[in-house]
PDB file of N, CA and C in Angstrom:
ATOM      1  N   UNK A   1      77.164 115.753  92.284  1.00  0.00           N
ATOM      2  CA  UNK A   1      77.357 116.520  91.084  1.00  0.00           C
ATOM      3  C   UNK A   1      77.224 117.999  91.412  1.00  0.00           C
ATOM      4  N   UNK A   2      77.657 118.822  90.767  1.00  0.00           N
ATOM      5  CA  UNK A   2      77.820 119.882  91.214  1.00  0.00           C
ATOM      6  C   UNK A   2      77.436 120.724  90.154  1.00  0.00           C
ATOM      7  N   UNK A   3      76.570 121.723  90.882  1.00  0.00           N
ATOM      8  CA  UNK A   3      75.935 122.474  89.777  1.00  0.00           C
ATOM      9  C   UNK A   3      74.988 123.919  90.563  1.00  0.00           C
ATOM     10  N   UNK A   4      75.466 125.288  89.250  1.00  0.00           N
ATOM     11  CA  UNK A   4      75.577 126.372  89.472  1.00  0.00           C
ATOM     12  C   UNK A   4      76.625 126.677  90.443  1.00  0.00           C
ATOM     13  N   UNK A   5      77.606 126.141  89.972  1.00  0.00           N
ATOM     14  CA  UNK A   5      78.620 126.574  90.618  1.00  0.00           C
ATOM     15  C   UNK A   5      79.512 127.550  89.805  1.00  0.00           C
ATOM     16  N   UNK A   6      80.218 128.457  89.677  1.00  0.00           N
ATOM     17  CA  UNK A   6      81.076 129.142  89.422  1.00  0.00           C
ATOM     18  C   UNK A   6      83.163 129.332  89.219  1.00  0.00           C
ATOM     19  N   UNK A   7      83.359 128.880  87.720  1.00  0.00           N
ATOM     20  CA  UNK A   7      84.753 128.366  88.155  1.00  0.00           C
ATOM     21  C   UNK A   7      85.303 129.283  87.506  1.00  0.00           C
ATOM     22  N   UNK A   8      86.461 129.854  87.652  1.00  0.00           N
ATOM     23  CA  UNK A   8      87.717 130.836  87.062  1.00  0.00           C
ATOM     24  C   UNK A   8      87.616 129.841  85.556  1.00  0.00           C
ATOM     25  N   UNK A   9      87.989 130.927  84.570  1.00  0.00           N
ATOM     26  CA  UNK A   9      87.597 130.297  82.762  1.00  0.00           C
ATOM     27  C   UNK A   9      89.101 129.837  83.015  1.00  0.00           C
ATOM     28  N   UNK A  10      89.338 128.838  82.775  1.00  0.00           N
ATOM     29  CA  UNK A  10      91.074 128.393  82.520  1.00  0.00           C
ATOM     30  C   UNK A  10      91.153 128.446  80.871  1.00  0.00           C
ATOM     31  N   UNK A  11      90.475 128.590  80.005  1.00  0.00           N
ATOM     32  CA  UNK A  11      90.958 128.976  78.768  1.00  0.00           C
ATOM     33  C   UNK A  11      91.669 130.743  78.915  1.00  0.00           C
ATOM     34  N   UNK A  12      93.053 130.763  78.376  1.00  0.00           N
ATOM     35  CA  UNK A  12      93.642 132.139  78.032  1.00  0.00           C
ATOM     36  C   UNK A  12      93.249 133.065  77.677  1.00  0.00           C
ATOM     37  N   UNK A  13      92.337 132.081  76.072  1.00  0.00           N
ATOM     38  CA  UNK A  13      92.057 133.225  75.343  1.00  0.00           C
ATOM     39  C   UNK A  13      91.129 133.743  75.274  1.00  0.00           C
ATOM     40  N   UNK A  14      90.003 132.872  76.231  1.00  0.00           N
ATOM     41  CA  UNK A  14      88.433 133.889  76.552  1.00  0.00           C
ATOM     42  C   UNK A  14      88.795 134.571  77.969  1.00  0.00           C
ATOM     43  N   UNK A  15      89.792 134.244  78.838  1.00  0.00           N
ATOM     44  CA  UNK A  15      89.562 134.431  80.239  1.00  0.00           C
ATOM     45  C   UNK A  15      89.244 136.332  80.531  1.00  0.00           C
ATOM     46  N   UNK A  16      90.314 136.945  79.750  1.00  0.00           N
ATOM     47  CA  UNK A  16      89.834 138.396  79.755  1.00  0.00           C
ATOM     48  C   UNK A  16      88.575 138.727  79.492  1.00  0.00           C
ATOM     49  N   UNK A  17      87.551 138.570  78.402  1.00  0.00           N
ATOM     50  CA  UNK A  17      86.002 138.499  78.522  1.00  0.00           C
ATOM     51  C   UNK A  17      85.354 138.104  79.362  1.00  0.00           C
ATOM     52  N   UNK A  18      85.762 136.450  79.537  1.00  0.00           N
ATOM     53  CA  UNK A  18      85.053 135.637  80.193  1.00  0.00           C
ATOM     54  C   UNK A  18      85.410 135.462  81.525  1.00  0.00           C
ATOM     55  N   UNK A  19      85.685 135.962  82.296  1.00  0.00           N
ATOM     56  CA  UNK A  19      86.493 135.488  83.515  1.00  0.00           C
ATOM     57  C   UNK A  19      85.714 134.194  84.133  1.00  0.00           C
ATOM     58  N   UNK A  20      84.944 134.389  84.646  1.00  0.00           N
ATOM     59  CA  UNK A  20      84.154 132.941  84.869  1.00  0.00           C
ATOM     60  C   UNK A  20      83.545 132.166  84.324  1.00  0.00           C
ATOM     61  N   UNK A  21      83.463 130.991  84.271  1.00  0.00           N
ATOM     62  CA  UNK A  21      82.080 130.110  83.609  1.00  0.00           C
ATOM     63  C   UNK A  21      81.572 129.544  85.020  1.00  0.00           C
ATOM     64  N   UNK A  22      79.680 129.787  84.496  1.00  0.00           N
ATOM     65  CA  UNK A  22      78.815 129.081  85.469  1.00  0.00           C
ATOM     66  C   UNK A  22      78.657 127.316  85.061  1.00  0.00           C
ATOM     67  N   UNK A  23      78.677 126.698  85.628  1.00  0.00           N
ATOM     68  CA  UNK A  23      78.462 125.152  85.640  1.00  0.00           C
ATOM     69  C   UNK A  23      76.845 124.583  85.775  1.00  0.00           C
ATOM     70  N   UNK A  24      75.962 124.414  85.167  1.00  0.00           N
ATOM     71  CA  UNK A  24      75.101 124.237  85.740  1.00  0.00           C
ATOM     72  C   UNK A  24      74.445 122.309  85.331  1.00  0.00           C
ATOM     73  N   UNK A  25      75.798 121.605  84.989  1.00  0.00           N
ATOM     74  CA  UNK A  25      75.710 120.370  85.092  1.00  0.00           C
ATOM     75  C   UNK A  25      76.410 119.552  85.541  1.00  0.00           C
ATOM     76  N   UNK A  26      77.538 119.617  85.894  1.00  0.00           N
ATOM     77  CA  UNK A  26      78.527 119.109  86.693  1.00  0.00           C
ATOM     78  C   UNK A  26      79.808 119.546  86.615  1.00  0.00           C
ATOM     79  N   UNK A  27      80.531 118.827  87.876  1.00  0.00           N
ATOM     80  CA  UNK A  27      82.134 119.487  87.861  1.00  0.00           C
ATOM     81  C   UNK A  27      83.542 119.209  87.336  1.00  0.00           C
ATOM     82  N   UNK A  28      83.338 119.707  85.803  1.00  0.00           N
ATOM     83  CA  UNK A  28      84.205 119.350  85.115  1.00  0.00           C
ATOM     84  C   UNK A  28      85.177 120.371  85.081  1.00  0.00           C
ATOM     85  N   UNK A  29      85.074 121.232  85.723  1.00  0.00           N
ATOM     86  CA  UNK A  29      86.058 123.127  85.370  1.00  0.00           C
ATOM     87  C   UNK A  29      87.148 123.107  86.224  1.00  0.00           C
ATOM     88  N   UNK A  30      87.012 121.983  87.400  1.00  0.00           N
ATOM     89  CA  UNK A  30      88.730 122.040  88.377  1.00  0.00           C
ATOM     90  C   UNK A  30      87.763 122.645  89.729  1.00  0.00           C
ATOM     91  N   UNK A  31      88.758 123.277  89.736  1.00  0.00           N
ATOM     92  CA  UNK A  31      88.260 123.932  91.135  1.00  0.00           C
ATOM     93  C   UNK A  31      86.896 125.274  91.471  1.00  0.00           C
ATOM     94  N   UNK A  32      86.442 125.073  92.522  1.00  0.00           N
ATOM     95  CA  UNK A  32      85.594 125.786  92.423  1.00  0.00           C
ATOM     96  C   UNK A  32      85.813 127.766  93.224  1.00  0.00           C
ATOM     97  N   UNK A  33      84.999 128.547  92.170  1.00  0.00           N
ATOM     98  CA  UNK A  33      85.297 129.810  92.806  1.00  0.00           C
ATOM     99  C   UNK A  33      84.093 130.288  93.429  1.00  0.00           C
ATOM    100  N   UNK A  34      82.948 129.971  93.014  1.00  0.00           N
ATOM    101  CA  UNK A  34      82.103 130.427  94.199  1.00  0.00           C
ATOM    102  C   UNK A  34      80.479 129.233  93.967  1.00  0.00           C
ATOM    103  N   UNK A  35      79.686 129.050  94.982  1.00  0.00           N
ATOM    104  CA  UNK A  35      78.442 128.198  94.686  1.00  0.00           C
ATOM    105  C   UNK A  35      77.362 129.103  94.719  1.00  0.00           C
ATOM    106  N   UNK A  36      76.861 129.068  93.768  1.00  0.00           N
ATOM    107  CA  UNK A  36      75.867 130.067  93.405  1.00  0.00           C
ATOM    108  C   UNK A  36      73.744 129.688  93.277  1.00  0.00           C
ATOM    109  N   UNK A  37      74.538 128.436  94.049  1.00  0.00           N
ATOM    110  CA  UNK A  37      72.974 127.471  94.700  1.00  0.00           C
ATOM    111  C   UNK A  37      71.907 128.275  94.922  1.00  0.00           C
ATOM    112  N   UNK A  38      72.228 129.218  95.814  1.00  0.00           N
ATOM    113  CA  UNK A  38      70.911 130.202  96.235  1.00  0.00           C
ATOM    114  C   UNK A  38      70.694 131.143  95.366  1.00  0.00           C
ATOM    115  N   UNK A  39      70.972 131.237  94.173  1.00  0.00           N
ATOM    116  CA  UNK A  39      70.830 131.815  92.388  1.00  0.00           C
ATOM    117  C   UNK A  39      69.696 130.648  91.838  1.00  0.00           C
ATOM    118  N   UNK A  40      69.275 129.459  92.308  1.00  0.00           N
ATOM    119  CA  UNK A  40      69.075 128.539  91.489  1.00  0.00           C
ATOM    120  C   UNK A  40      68.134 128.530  90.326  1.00  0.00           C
ATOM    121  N   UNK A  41      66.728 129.575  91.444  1.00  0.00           N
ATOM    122  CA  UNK A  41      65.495 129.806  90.299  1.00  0.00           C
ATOM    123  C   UNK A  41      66.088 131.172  89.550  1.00  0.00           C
ATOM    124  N   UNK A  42      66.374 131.482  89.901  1.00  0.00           N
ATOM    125  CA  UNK A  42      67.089 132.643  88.455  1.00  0.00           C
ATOM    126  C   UNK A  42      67.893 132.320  87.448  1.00  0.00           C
ATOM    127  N   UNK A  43      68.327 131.419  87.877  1.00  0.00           N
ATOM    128  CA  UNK A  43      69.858 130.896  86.872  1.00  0.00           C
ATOM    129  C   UNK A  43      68.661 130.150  85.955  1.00  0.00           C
ATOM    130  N   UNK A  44      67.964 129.197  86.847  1.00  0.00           N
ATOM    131  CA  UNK A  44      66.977 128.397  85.800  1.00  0.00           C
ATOM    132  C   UNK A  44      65.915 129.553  84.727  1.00  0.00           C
ATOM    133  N   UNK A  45      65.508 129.944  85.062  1.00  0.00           N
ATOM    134  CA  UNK A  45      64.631 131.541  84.675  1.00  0.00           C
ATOM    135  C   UNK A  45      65.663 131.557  83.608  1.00  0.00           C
ATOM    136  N   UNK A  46      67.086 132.258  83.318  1.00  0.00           N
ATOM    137  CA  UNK A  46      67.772 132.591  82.414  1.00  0.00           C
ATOM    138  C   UNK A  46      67.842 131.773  81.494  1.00  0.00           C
ATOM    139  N   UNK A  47      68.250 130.467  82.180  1.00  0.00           N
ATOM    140  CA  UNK A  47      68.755 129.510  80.832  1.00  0.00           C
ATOM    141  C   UNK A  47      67.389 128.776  80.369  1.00  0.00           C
ATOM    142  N   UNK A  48      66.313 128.755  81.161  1.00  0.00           N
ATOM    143  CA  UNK A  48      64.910 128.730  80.041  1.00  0.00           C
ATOM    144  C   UNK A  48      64.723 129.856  78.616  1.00  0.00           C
ATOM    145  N   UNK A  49      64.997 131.291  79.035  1.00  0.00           N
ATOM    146  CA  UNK A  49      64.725 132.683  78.589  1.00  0.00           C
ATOM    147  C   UNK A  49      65.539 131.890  77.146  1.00  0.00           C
ATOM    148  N   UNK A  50      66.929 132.011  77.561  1.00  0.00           N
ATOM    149  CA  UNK A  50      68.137 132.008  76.671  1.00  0.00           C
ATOM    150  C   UNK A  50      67.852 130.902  75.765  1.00  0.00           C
ATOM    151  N   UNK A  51      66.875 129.608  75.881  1.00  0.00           N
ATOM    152  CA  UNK A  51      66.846 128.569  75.277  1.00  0.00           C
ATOM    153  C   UNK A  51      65.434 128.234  74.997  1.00  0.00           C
ATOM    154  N   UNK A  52      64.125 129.071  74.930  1.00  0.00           N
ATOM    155  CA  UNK A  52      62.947 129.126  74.850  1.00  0.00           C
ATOM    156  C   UNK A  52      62.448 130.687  74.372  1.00  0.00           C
ATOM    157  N   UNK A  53      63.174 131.603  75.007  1.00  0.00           N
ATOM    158  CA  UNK A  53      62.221 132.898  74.897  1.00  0.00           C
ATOM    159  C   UNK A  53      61.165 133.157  75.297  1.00  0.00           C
ATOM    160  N   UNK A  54      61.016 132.143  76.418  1.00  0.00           N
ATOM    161  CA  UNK A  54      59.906 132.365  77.191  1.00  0.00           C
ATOM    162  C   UNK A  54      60.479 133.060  78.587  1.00  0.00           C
TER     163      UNK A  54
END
């Protein structure tokens, strides 16, 4: 499974905002643009912050 990985947004109409989406549960986005594994305790840090406020 693949996770914190980084894929090009294939939606149109966010891709100008959004250019990437991070994955951080598996690989459902196609192909991959970059692995961002060695991010792991930060990425986790964020999406605690973002979903706790702690």
């Amino acid at each position: 499974m693949a996770q914190f990985v980084a894929y090009q947004n294939p939606n149109p109409a966010s891709r100008e905002q959004l250019p990437y989406l991070l994955d951080i549960q598996s690989n459902l986005l196609g192909r991959e643009f970059c692995d961002l594994t060695h991010y792991r305790s930060e990425i986790i840090a964020a999406v605690d912050f973002v979903l706790s406020g702690i």
